[in-house]
Protein backbone atom coordinates (compact mmCIF):
# COMPACT_ATOMS: atom_id res chain seq x y z
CA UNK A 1 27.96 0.19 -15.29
CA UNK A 2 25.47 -0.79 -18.10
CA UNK A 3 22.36 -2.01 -17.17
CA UNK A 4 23.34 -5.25 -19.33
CA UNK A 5 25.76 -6.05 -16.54
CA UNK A 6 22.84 -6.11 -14.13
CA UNK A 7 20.02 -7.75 -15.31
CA UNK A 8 19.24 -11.60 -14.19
CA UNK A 9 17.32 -13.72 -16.85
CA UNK A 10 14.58 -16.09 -15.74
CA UNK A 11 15.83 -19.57 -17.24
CA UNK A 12 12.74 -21.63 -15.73
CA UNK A 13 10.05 -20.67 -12.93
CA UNK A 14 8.18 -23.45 -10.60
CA UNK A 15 5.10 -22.46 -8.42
CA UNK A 16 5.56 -23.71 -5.54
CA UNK A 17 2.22 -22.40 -3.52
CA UNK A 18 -0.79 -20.98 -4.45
CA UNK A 19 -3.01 -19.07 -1.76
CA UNK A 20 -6.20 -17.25 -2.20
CA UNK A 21 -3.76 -14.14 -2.03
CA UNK A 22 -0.26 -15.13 -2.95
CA UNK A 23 1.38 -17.56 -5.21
CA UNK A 24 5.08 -18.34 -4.26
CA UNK A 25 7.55 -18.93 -7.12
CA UNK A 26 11.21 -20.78 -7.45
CA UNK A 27 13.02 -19.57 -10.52
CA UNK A 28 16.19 -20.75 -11.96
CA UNK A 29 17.92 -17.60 -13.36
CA UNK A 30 21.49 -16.79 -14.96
CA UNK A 31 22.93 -13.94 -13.27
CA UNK A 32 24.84 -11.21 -15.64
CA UNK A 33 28.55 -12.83 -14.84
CA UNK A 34 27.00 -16.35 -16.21
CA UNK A 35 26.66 -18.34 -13.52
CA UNK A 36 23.06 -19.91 -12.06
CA UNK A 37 20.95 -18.55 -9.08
CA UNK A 38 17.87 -19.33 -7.36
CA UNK A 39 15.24 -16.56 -6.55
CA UNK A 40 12.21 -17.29 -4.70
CA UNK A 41 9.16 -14.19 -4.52
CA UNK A 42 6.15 -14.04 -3.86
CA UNK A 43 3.79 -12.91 -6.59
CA UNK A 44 0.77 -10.13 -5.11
CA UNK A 45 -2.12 -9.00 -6.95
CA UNK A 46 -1.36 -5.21 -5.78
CA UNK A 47 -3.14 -2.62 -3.58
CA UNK A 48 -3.84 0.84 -2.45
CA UNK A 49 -3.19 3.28 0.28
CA UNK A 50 -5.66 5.88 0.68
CA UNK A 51 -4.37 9.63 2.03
CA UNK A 52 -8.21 10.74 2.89
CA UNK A 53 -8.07 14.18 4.17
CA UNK A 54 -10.55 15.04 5.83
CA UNK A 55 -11.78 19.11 6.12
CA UNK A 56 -10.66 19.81 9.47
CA UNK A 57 -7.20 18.91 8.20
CA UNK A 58 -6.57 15.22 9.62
CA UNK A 59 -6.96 12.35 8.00
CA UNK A 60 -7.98 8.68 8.17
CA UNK A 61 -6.60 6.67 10.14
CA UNK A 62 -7.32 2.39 11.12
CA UNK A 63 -6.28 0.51 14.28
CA UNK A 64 -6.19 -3.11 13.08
CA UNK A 65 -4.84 -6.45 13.86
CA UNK A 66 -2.80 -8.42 11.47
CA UNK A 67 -2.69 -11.92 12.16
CA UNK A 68 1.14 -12.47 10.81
CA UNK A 69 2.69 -10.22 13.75
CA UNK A 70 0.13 -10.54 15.91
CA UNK A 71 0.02 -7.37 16.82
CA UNK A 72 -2.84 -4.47 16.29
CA UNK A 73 -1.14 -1.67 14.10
CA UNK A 74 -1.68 1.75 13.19
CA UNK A 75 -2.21 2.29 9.44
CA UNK A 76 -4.20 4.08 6.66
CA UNK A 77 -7.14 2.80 5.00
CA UNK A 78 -5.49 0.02 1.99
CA UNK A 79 -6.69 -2.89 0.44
CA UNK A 80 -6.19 -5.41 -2.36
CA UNK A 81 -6.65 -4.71 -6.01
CA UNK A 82 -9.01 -7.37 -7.59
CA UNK A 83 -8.70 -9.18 -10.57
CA UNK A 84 -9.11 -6.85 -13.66
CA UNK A 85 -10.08 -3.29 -11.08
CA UNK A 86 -8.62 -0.37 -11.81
CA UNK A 87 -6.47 1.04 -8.63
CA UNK A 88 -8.80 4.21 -8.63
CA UNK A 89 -11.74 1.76 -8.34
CA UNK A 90 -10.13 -0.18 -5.83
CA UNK A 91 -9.18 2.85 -3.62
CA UNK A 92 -12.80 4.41 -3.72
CA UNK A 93 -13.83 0.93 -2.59
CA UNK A 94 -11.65 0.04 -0.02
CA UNK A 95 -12.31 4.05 1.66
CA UNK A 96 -16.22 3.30 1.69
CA UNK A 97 -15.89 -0.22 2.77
CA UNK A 98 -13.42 0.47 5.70
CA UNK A 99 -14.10 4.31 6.55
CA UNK A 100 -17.59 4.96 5.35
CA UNK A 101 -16.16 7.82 3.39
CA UNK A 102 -16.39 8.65 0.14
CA UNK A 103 -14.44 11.71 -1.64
CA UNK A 104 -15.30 14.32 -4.31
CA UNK A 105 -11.73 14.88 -5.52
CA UNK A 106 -9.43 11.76 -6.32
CA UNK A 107 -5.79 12.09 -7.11
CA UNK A 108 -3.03 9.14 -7.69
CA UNK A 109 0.03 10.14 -6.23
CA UNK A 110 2.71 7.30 -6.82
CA UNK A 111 3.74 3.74 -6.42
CA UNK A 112 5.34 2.41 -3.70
CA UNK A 113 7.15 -1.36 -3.95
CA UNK A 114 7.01 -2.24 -0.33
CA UNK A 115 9.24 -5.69 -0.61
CA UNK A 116 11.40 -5.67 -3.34
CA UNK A 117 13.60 -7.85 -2.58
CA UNK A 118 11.18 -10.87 -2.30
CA UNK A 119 7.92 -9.84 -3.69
CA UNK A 120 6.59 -8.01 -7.02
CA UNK A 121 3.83 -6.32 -4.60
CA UNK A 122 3.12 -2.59 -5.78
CA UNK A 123 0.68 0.10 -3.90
CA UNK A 124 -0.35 2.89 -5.60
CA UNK A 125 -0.88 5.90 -3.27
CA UNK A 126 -4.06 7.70 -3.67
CA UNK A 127 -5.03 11.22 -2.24
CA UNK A 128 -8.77 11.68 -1.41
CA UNK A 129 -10.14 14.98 -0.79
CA UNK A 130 -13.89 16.38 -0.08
CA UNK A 131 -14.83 13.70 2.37
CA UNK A 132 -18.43 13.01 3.15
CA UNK A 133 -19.78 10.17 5.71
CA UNK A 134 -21.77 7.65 4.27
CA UNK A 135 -21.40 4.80 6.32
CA UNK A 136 -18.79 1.82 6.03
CA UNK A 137 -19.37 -1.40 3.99
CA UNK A 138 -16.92 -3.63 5.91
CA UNK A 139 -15.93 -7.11 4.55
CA UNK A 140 -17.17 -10.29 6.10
CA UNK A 141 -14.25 -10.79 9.15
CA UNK A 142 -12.89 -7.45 8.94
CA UNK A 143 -12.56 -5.52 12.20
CA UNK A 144 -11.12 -2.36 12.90
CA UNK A 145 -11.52 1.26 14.56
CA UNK A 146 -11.71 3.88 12.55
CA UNK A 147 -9.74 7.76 14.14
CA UNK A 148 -8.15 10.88 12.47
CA UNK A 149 -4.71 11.79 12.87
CA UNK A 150 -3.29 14.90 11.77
CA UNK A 151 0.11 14.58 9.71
CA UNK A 152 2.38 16.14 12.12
CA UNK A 153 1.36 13.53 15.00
CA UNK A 154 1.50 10.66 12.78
CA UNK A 155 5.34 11.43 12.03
CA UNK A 156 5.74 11.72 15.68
CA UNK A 157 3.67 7.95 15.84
CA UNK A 158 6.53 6.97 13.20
CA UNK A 159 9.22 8.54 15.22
CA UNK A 160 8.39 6.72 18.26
CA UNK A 161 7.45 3.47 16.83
CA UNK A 162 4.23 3.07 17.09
CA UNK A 163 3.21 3.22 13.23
CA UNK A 164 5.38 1.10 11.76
CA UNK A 165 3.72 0.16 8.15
CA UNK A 166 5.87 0.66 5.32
CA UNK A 167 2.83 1.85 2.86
CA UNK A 168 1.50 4.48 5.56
CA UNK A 169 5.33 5.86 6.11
CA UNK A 170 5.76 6.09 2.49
CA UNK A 171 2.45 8.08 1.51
CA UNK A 172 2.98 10.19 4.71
CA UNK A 173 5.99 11.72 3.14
CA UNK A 174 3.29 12.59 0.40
CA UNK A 175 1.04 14.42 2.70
CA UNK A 176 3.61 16.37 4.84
CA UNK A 177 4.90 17.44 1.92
CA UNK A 178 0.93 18.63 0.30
CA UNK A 179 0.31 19.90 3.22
CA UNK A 180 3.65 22.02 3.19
CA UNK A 181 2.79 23.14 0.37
CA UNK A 182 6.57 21.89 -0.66
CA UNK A 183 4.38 19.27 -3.83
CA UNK A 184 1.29 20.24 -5.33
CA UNK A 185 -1.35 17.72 -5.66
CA UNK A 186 -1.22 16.35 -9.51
CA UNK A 187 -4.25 17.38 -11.32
């Protein structure tokens, strides 16, 4: 099939809420046999997730409650891009803000689309390497506990439900497969 026959063309876009974070869109589009359709996503500024490996061969982990589950979850250290920040800026941010760590060696691993069928959200996964404590920097409201898990009992966490975040799943695959040795950090 060509990629012709796929593609849906925005005809007219309404916003239809505007958040401090999100802005939720309507959009009137013609779908490749013709016809009309109605998509509705949710527009995201971006983020990071932060692989920070630390020398004893864990790495950063967060306990944190997020309000829309209501439920406290076991992720990585992440956080929101900001208007006109470069990812890499973001990611050394968000590690010293919610860690206290900062890294010597920075790598960018990927992009991850978390919610594609509803939002144009993107996190780029970052590997940090050379950690030093320097004390955290936490944003007004933000709570969490910082621990270390090594790689091989955060898949088992995955495996038995208790980490359940789609952006800490998705850049664990990274880091099994670094530690492995099976990928090679970029350079």
């Amino acid at each position: 099939m060509d990629d012709a026959e796929l593609i849906e063309q925005m005809l007219s876009s309404q916003a239809v809420f505007e958040g401090k974070l999100l802005r939720v869109h309507s959009d009137t589009v013609r779908l490749p046999d013709g016809s009309h359709g109605v998509r509705e996503w949710i527009e995201h500024p971006g983020a990071v997730v932060i692989l920070g490996m630390l020398d004893n061969g864990r790495f950063l982990f967060e306990r944190q409650f997020r309000y829309p589950l209501r439920r406290i979850f076991l992720e990585l250290p992440a956080g929101k891009i900001d208007a006109n920040e470069h990812p890499l800026d973001t990611a050394k941010r968000e590690l010293r803000e919610e860690t206290g760590y900062k890294a010597k060696l920075w790598r960018h691993l990927g992009t991850m689309h978390p919610c594609i069928g509803y939002s144009n959200e993107r996190i780029e996964i970052f590997w940090a390497h050379g950690l030093s404590y320097i004390g955290h920097e936490r944003d007004h409201g933000e709570f969490l506990d910082v621990t270390e898990m090594s790689v091989g009992d955060a898949l088992l966490a995955v495996r038995d439900g208790e980490i359940t975040d789609a952006k800490t799943i998705t850049a664990l695959v990274w880091a099994e497969k670094i530690v492995a040795d099976i990928w090679q950090v970029p350079e």
